[in-house]
Protein backbone atom coordinates (compact mmCIF):
# COMPACT_ATOMS: atom_id res chain seq x y z
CA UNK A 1 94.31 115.11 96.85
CA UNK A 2 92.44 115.44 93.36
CA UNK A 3 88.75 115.72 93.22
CA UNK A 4 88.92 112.75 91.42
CA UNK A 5 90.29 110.78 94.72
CA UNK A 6 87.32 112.08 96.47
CA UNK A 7 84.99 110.78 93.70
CA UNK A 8 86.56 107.73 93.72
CA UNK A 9 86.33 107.66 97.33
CA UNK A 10 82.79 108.57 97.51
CA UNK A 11 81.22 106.33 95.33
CA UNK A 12 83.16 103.21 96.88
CA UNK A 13 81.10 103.98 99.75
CA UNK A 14 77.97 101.66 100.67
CA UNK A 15 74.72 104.07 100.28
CA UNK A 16 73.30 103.40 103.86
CA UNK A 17 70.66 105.57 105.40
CA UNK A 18 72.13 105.64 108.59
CA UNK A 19 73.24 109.14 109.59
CA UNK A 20 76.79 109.88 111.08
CA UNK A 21 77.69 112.34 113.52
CA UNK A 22 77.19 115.08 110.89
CA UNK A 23 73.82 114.11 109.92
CA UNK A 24 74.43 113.17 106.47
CA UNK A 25 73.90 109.89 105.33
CA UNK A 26 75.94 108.04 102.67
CA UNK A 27 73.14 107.68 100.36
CA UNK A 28 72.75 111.49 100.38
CA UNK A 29 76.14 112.15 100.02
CA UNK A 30 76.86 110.07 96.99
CA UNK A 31 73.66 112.06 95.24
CA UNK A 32 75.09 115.32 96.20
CA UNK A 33 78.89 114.62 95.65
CA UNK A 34 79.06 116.68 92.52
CA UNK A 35 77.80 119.71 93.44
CA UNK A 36 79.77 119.71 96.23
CA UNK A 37 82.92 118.26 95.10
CA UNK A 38 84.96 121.03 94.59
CA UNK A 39 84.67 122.61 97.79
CA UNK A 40 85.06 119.35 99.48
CA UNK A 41 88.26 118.65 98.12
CA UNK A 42 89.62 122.34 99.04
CA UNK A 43 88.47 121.62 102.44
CA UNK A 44 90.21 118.10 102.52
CA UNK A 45 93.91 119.71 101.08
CA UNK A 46 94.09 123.07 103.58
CA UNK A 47 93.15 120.05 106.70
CA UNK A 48 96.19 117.85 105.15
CA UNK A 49 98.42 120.73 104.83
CA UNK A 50 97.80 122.32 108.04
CA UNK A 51 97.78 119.25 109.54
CA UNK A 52 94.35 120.52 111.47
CA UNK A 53 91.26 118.38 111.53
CA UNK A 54 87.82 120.08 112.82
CA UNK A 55 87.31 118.32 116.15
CA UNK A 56 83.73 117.23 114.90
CA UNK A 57 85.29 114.91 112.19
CA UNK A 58 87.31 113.07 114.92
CA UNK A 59 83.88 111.49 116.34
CA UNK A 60 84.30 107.88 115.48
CA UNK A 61 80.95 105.10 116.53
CA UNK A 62 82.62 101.83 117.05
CA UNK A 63 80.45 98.68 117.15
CA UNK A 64 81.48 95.58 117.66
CA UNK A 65 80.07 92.44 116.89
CA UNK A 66 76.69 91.35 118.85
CA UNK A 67 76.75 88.99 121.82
């Protein structure tokens, strides 16, 4: 994965306020994705390669629709 997928990735995303699991909010994220891009993407490629994901990213919220 190129930084540039993770840009691309990024910025695609809605900037909501609403905080995941992490704490960080979409809105803060796409303000901060540059300084951090670099790092992000290093972490991204070892995960793919090892085929290891941190069990904390594999918290998912699921809502369905009301009613």
């Amino acid at each position: 994965m190129a930084p540039s997928d993770v840009l691309l990735t990024t910025y695609n995303l809605k900037p909501k306020l609403s905080q995941g699991y992490d704490g960080i909010s979409t809105k803060l994220l796409k303000e901060t994705i540059s300084n951090i891009l670099q790092p992000i993407t290093h972490i991204l490629n070892i995960s793919f390669v090892n085929g290891i994901v941190p069990q904390d990213l594999k918290i998912a919220k699921v809502i369905g629709p009301p009613g």
